[in-house]
PDB file of N, CA and C in Angstrom:
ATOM      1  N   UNK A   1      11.495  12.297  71.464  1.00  0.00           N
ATOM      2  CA  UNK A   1      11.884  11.336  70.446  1.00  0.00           C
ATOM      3  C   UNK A   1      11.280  11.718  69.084  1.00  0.00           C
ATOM      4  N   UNK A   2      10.102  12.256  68.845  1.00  0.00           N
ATOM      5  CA  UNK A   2       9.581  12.190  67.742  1.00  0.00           C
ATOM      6  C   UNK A   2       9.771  14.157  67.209  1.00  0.00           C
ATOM      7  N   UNK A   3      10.559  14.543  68.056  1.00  0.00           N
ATOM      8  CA  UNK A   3      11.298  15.698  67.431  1.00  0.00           C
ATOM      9  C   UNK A   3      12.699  15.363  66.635  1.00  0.00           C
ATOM     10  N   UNK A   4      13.033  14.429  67.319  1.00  0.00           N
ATOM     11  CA  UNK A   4      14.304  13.773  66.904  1.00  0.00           C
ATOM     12  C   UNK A   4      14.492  12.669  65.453  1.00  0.00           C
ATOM     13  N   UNK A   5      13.302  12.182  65.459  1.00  0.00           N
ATOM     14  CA  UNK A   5      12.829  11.599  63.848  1.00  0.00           C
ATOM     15  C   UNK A   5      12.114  12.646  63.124  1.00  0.00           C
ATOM     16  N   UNK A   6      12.016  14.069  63.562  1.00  0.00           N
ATOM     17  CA  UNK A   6      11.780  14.831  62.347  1.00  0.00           C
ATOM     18  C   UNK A   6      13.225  15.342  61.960  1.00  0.00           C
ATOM     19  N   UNK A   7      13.918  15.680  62.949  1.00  0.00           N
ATOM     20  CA  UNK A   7      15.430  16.348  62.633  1.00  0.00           C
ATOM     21  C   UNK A   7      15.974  15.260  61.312  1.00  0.00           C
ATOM     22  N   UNK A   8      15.908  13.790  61.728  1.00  0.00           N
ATOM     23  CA  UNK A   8      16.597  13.358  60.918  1.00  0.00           C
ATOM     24  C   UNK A   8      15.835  13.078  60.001  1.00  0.00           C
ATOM     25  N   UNK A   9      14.664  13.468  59.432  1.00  0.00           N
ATOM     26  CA  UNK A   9      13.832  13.316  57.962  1.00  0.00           C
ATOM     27  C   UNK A   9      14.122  14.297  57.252  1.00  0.00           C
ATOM     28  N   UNK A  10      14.228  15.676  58.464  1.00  0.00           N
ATOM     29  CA  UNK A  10      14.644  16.980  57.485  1.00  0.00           C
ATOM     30  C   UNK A  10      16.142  16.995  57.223  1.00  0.00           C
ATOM     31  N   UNK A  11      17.048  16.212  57.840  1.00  0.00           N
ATOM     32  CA  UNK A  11      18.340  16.021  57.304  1.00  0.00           C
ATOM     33  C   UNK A  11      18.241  15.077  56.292  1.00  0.00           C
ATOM     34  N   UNK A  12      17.789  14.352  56.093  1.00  0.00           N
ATOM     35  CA  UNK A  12      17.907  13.166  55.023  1.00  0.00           C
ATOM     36  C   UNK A  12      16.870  13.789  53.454  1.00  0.00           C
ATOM     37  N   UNK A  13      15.926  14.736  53.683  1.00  0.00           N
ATOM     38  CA  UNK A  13      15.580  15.057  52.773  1.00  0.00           C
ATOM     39  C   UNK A  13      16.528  16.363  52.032  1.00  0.00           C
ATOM     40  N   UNK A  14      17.400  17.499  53.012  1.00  0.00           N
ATOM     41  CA  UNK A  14      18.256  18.066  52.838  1.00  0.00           C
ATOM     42  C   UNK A  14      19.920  17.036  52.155  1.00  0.00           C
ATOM     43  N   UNK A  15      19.842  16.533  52.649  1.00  0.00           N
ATOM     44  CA  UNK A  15      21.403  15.781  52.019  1.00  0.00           C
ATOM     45  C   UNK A  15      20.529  14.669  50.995  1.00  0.00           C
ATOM     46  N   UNK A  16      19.538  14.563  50.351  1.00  0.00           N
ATOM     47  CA  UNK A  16      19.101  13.773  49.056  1.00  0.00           C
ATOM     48  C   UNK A  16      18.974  15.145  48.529  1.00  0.00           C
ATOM     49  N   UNK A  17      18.298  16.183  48.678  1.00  0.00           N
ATOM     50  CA  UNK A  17      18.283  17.750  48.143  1.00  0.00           C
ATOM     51  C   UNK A  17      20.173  17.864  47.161  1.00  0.00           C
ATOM     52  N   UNK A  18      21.045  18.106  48.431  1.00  0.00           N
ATOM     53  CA  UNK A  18      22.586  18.497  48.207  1.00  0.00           C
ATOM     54  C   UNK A  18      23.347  17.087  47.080  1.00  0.00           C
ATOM     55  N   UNK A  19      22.546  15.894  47.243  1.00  0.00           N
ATOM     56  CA  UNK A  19      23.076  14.620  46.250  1.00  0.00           C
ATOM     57  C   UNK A  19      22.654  14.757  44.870  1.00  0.00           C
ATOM     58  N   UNK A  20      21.166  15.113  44.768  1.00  0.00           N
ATOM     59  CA  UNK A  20      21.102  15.569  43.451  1.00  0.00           C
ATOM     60  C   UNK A  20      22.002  16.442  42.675  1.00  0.00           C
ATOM     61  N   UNK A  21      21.592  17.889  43.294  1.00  0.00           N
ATOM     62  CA  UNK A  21      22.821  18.862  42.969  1.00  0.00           C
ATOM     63  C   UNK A  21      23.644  18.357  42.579  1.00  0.00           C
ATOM     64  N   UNK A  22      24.687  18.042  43.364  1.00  0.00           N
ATOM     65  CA  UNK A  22      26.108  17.220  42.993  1.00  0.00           C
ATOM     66  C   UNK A  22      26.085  16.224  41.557  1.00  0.00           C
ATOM     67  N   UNK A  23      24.865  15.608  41.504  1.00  0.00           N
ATOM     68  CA  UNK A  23      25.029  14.902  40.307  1.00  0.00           C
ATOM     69  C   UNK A  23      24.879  15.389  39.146  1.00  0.00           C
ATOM     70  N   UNK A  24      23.423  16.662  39.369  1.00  0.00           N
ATOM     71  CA  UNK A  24      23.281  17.267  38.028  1.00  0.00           C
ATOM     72  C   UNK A  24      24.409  17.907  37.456  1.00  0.00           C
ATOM     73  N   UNK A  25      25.322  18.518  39.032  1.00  0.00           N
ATOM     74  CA  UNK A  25      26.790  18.939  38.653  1.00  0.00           C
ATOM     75  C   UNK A  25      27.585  18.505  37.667  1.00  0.00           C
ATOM     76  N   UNK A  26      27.723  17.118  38.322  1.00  0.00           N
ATOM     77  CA  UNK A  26      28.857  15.865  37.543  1.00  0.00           C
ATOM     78  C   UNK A  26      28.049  15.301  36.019  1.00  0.00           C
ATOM     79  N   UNK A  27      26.807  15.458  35.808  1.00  0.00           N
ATOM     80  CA  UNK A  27      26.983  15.195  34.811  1.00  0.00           C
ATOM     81  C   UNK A  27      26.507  16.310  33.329  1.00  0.00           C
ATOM     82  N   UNK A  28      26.416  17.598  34.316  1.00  0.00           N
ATOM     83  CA  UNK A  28      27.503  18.789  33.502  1.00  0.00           C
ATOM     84  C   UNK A  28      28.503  18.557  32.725  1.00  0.00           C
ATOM     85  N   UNK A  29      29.131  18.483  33.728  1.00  0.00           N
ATOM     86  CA  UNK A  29      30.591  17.978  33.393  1.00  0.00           C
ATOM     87  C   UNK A  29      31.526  16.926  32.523  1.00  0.00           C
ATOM     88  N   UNK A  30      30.395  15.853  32.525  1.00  0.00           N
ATOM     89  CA  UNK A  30      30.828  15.071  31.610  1.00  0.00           C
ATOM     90  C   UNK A  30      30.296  16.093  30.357  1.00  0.00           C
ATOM     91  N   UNK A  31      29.520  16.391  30.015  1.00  0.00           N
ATOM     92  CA  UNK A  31      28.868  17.236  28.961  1.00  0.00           C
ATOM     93  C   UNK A  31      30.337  18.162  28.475  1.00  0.00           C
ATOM     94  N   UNK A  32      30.537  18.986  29.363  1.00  0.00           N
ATOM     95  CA  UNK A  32      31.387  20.139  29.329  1.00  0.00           C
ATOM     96  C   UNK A  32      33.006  19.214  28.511  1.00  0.00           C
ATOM     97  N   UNK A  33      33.263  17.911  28.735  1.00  0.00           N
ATOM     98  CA  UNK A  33      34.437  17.208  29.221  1.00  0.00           C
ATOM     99  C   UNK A  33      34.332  16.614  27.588  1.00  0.00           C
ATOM    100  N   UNK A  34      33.459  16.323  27.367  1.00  0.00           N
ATOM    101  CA  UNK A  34      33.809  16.128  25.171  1.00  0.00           C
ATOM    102  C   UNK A  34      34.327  17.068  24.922  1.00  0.00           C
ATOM    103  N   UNK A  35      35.305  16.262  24.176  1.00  0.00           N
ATOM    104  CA  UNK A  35      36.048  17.033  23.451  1.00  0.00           C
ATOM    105  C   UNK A  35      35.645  17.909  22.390  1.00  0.00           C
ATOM    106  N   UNK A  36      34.793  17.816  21.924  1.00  0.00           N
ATOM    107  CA  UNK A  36      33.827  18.737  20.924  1.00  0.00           C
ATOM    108  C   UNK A  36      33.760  19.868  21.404  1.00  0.00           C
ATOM    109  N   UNK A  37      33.283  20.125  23.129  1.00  0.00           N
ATOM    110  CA  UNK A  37      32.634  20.732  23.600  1.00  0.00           C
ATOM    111  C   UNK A  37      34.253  21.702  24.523  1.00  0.00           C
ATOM    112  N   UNK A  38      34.950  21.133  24.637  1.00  0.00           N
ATOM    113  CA  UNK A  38      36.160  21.768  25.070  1.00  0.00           C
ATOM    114  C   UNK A  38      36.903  22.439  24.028  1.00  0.00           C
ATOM    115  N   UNK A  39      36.712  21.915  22.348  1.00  0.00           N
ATOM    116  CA  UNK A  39      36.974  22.695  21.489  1.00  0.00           C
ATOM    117  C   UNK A  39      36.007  23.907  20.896  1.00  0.00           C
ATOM    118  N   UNK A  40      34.963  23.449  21.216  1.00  0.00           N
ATOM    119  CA  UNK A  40      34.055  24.875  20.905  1.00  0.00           C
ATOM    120  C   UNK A  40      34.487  25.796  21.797  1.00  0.00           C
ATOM    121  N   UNK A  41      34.735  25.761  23.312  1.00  0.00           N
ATOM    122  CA  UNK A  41      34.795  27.000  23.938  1.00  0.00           C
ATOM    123  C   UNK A  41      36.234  27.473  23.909  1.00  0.00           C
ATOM    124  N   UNK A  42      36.852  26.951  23.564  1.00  0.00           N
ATOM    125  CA  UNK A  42      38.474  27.827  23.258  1.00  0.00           C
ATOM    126  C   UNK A  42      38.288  28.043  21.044  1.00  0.00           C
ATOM    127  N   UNK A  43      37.519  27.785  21.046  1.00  0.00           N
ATOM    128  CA  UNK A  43      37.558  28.323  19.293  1.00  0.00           C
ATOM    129  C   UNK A  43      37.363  30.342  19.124  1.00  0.00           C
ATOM    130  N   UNK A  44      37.062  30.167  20.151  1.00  0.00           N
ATOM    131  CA  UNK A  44      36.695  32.067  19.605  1.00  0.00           C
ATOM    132  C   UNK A  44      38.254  32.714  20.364  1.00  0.00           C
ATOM    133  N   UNK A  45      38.258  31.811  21.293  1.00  0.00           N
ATOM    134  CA  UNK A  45      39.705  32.703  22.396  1.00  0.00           C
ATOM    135  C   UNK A  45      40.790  33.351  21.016  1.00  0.00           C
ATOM    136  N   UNK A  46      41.043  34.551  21.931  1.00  0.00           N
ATOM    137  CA  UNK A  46      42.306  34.787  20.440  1.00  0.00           C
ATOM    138  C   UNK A  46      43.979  35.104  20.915  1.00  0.00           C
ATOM    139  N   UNK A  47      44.280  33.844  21.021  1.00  0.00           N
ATOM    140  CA  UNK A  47      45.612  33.305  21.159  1.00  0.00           C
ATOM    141  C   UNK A  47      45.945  32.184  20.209  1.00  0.00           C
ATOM    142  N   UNK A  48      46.949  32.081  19.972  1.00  0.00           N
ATOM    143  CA  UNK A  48      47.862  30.657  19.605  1.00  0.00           C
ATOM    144  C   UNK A  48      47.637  30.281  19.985  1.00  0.00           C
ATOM    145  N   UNK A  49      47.936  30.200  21.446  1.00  0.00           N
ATOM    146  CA  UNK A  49      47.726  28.708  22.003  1.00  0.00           C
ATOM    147  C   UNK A  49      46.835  28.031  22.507  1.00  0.00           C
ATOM    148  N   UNK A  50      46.282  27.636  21.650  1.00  0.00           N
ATOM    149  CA  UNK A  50      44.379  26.769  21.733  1.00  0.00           C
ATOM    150  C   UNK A  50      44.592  25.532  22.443  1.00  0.00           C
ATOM    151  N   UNK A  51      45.677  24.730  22.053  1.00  0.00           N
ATOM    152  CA  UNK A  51      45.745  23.577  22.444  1.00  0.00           C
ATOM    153  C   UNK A  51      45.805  23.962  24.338  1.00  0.00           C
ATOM    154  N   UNK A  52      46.545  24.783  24.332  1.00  0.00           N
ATOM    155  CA  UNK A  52      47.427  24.744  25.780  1.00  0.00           C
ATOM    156  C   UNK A  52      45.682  25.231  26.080  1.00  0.00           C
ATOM    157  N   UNK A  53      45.095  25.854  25.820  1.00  0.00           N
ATOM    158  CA  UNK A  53      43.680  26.485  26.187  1.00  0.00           C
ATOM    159  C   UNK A  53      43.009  25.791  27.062  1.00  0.00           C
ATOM    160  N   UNK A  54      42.815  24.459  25.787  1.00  0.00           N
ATOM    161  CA  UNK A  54      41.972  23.166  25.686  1.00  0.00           C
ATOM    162  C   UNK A  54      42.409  21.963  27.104  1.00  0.00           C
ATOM    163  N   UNK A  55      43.881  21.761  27.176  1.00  0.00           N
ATOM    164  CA  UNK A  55      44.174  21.638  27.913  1.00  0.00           C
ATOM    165  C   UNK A  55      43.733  21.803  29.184  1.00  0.00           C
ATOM    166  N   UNK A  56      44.179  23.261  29.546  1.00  0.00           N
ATOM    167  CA  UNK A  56      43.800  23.913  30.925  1.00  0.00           C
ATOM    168  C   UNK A  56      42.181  23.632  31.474  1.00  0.00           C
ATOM    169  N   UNK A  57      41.152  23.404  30.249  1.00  0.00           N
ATOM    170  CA  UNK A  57      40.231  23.469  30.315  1.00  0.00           C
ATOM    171  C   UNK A  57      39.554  21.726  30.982  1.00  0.00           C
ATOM    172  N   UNK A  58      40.227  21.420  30.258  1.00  0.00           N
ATOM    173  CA  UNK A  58      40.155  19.608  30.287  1.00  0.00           C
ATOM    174  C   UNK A  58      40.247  19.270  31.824  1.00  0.00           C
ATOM    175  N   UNK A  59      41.882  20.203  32.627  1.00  0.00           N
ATOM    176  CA  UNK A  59      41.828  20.126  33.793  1.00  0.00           C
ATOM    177  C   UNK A  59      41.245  19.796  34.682  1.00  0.00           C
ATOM    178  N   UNK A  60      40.703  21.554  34.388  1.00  0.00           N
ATOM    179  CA  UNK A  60      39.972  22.057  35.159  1.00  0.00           C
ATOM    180  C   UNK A  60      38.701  21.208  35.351  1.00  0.00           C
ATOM    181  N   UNK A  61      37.869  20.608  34.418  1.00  0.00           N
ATOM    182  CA  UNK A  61      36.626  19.943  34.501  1.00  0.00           C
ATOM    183  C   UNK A  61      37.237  18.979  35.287  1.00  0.00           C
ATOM    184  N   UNK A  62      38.014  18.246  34.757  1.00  0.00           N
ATOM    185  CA  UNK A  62      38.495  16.940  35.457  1.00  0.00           C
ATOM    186  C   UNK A  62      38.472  17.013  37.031  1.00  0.00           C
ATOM    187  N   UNK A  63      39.196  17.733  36.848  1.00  0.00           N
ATOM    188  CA  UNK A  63      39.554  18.233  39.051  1.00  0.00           C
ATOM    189  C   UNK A  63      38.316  18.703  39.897  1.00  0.00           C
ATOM    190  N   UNK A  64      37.244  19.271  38.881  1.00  0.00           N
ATOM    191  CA  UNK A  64      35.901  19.586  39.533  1.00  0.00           C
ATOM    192  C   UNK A  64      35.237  18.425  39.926  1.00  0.00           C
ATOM    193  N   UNK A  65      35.211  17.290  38.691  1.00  0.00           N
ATOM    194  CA  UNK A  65      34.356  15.752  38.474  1.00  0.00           C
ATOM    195  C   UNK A  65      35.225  15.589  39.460  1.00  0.00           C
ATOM    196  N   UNK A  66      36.716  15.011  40.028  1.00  0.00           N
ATOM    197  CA  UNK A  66      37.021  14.312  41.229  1.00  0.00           C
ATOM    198  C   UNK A  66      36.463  14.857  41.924  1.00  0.00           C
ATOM    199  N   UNK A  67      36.303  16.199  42.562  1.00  0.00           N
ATOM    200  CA  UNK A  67      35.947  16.689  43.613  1.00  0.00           C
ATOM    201  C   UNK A  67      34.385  16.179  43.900  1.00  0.00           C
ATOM    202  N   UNK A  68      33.555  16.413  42.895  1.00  0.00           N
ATOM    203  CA  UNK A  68      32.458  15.762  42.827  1.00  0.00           C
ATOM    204  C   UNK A  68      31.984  15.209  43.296  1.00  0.00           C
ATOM    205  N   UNK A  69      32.799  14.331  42.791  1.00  0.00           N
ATOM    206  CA  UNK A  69      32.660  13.122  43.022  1.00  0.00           C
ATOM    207  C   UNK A  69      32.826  12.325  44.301  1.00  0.00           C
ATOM    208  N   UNK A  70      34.279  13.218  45.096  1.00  0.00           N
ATOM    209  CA  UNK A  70      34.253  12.892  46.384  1.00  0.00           C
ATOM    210  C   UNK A  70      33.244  13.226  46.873  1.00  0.00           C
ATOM    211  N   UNK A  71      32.414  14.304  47.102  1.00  0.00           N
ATOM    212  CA  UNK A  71      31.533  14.915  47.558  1.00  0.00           C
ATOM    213  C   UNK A  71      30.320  14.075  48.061  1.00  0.00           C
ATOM    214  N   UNK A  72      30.066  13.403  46.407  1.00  0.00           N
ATOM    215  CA  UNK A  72      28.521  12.681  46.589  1.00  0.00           C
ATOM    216  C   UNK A  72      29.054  11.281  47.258  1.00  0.00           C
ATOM    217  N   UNK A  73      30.652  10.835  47.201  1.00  0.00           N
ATOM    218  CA  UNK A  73      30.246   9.231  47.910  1.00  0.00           C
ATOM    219  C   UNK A  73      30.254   9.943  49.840  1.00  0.00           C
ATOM    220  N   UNK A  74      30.706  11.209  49.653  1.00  0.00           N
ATOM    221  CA  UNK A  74      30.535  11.668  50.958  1.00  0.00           C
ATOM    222  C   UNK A  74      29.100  12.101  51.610  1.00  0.00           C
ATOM    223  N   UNK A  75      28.282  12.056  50.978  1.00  0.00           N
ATOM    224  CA  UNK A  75      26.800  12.862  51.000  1.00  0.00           C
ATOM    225  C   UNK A  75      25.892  10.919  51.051  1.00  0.00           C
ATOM    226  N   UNK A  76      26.672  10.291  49.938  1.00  0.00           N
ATOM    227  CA  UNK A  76      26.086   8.866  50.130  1.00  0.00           C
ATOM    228  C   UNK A  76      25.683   8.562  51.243  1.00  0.00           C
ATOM    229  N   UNK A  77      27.394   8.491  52.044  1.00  0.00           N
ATOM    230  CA  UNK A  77      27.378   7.651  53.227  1.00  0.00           C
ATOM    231  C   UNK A  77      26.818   8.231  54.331  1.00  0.00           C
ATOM    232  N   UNK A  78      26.791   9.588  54.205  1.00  0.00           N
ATOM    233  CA  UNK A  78      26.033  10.359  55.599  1.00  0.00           C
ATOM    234  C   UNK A  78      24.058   9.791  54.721  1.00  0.00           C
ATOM    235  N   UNK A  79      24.199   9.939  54.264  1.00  0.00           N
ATOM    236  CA  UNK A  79      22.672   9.506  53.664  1.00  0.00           C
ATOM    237  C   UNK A  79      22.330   8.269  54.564  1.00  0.00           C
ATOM    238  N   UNK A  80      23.077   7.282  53.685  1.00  0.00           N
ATOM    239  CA  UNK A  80      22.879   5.500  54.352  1.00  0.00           C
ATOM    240  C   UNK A  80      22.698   5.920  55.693  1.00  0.00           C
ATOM    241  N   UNK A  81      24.063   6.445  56.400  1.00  0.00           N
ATOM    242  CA  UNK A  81      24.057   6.715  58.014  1.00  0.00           C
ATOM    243  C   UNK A  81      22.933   7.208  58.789  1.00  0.00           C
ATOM    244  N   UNK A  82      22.470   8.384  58.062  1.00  0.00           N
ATOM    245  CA  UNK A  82      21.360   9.125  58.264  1.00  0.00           C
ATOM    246  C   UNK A  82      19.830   8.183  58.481  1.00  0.00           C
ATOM    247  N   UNK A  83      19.647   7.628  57.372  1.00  0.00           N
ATOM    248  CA  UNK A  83      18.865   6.561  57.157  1.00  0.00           C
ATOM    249  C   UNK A  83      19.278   5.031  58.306  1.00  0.00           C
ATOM    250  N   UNK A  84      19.769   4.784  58.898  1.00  0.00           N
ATOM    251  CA  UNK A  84      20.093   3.891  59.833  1.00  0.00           C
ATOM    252  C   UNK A  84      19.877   4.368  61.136  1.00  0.00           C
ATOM    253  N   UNK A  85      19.946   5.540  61.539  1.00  0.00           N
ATOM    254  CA  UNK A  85      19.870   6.541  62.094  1.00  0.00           C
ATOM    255  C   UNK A  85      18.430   6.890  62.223  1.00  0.00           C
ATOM    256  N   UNK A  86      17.635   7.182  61.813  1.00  0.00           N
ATOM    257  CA  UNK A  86      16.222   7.102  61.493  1.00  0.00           C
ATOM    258  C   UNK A  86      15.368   6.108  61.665  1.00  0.00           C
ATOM    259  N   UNK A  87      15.780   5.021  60.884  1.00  0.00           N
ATOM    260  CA  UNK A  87      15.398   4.094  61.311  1.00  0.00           C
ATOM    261  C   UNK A  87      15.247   3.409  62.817  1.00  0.00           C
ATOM    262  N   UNK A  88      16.009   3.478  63.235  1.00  0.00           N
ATOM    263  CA  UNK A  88      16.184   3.359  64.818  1.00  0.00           C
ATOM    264  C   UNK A  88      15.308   4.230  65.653  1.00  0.00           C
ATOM    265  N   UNK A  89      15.864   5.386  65.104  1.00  0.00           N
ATOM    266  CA  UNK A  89      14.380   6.375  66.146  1.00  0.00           C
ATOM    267  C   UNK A  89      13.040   6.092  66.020  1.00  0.00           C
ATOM    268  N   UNK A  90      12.647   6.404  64.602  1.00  0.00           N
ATOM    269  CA  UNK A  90      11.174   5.769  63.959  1.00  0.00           C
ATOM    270  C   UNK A  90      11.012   4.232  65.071  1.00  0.00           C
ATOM    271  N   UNK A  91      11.385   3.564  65.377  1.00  0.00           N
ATOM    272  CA  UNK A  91      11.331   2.255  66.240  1.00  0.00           C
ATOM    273  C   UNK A  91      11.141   2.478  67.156  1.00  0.00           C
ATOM    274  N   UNK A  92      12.316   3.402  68.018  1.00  0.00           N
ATOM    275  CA  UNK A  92      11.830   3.910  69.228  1.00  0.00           C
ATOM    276  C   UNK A  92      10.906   4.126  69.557  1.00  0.00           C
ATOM    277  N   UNK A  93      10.517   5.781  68.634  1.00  0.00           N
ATOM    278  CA  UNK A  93       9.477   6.314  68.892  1.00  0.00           C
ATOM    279  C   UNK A  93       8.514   5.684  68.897  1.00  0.00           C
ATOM    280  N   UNK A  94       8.448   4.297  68.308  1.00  0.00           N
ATOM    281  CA  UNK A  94       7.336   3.288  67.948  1.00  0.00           C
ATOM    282  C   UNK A  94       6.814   2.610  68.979  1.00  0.00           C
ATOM    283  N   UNK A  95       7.919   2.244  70.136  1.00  0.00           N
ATOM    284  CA  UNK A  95       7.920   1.148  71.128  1.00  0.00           C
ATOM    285  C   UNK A  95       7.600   2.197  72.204  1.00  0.00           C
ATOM    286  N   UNK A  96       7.911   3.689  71.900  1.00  0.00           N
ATOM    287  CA  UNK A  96       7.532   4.633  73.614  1.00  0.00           C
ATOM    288  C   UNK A  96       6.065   4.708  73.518  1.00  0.00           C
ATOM    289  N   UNK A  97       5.386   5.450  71.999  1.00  0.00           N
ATOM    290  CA  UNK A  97       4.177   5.199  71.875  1.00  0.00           C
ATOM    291  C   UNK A  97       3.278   3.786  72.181  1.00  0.00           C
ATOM    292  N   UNK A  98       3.787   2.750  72.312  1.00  0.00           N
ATOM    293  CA  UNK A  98       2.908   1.400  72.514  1.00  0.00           C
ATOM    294  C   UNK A  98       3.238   1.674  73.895  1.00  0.00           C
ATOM    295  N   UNK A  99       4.323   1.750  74.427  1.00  0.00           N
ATOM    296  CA  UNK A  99       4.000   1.503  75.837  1.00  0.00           C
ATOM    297  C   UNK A  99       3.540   2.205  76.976  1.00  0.00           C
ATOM    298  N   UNK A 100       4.141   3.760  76.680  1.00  0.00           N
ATOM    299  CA  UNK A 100       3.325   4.998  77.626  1.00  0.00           C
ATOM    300  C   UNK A 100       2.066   5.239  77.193  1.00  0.00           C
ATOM    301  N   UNK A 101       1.530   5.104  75.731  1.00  0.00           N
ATOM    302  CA  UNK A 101       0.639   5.786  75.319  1.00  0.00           C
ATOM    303  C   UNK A 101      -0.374   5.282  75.890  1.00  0.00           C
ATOM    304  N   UNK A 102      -0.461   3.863  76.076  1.00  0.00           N
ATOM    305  CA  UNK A 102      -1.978   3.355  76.861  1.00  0.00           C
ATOM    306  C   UNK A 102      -1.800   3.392  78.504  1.00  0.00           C
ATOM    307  N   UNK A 103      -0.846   3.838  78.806  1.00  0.00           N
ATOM    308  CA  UNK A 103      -0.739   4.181  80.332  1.00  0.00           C
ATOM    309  C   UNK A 103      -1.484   5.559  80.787  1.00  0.00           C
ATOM    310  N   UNK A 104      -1.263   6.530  79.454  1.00  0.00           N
ATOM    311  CA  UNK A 104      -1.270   7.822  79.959  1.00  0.00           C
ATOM    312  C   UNK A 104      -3.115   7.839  79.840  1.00  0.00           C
ATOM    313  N   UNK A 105      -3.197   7.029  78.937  1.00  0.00           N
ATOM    314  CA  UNK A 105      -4.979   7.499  78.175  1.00  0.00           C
ATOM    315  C   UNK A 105      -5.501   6.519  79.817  1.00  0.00           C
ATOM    316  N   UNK A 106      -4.873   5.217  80.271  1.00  0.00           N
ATOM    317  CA  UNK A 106      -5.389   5.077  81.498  1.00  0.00           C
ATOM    318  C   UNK A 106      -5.787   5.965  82.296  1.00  0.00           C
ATOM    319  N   UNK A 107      -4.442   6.414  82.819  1.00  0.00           N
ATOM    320  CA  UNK A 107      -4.472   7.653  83.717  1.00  0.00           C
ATOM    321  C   UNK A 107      -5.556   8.380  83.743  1.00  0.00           C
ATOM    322  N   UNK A 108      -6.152   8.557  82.403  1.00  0.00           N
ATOM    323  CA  UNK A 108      -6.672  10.134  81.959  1.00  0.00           C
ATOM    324  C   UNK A 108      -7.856   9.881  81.984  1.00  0.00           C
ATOM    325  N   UNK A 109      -8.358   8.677  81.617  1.00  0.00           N
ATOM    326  CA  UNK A 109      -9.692   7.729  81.688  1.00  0.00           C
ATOM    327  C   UNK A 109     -10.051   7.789  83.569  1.00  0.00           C
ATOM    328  N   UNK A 110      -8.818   7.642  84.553  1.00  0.00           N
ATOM    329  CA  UNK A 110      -9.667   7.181  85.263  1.00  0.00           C
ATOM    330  C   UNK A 110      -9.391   8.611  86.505  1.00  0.00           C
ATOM    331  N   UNK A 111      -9.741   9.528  85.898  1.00  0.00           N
ATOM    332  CA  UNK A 111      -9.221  10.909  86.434  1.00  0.00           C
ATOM    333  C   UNK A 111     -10.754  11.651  86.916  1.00  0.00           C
TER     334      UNK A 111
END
């Protein structure tokens, strides 16, 4: 049991690890997603067509932030889960220790 509440501490500290990420990601992105900032990086390109540039660019951020975004309410809910999940074992493990543990030190006491 208490291998089993480390698995899920080192998963829950790994998927809060992968949630950050994702956010520092997304809010890249909003950064990247001003328009200021979508016109600075198509200002040097050397084509006509800046707008269509700007555009493509706008997309592209956009479709990354959804993805994102799915990502972290997906990383959320395994989190919460994870954490419910944990919780329960941590209990377990709580109630095997109260009840074998003074059986075994009996045992061992009267050996």
């Amino acid at each position: 049991m208490e291998a089993r509440v480390q698995a899920l501490q080192k998963s829950q500290i790994d998927l809060t690890q992968k949630l950050n990420a994702v956010r520092s990601k997304l809010a890249q992105i909003e950064i990247d997603l001003r328009p200021r900032n979508i016109n600075n990086s198509t200002t040097y390109a050397a084509t006509t067509e800046t707008e269509e540039l700007r555009e493509n660019a706008r997309q592209k951020f956009e479709r990354e932030r959804a993805s994102l975004s799915q990502l972290e309410n997906q990383i959320n809910s395994n989190l919460a889960e994870t954490g419910a999940v944990l919780r329960d074992a941590q209990a377990t493990a709580e109630r095997l220790r109260r009840t074998f543990l003074p059986q075994i030190e009996r045992e061992l006491y009267e050996q």
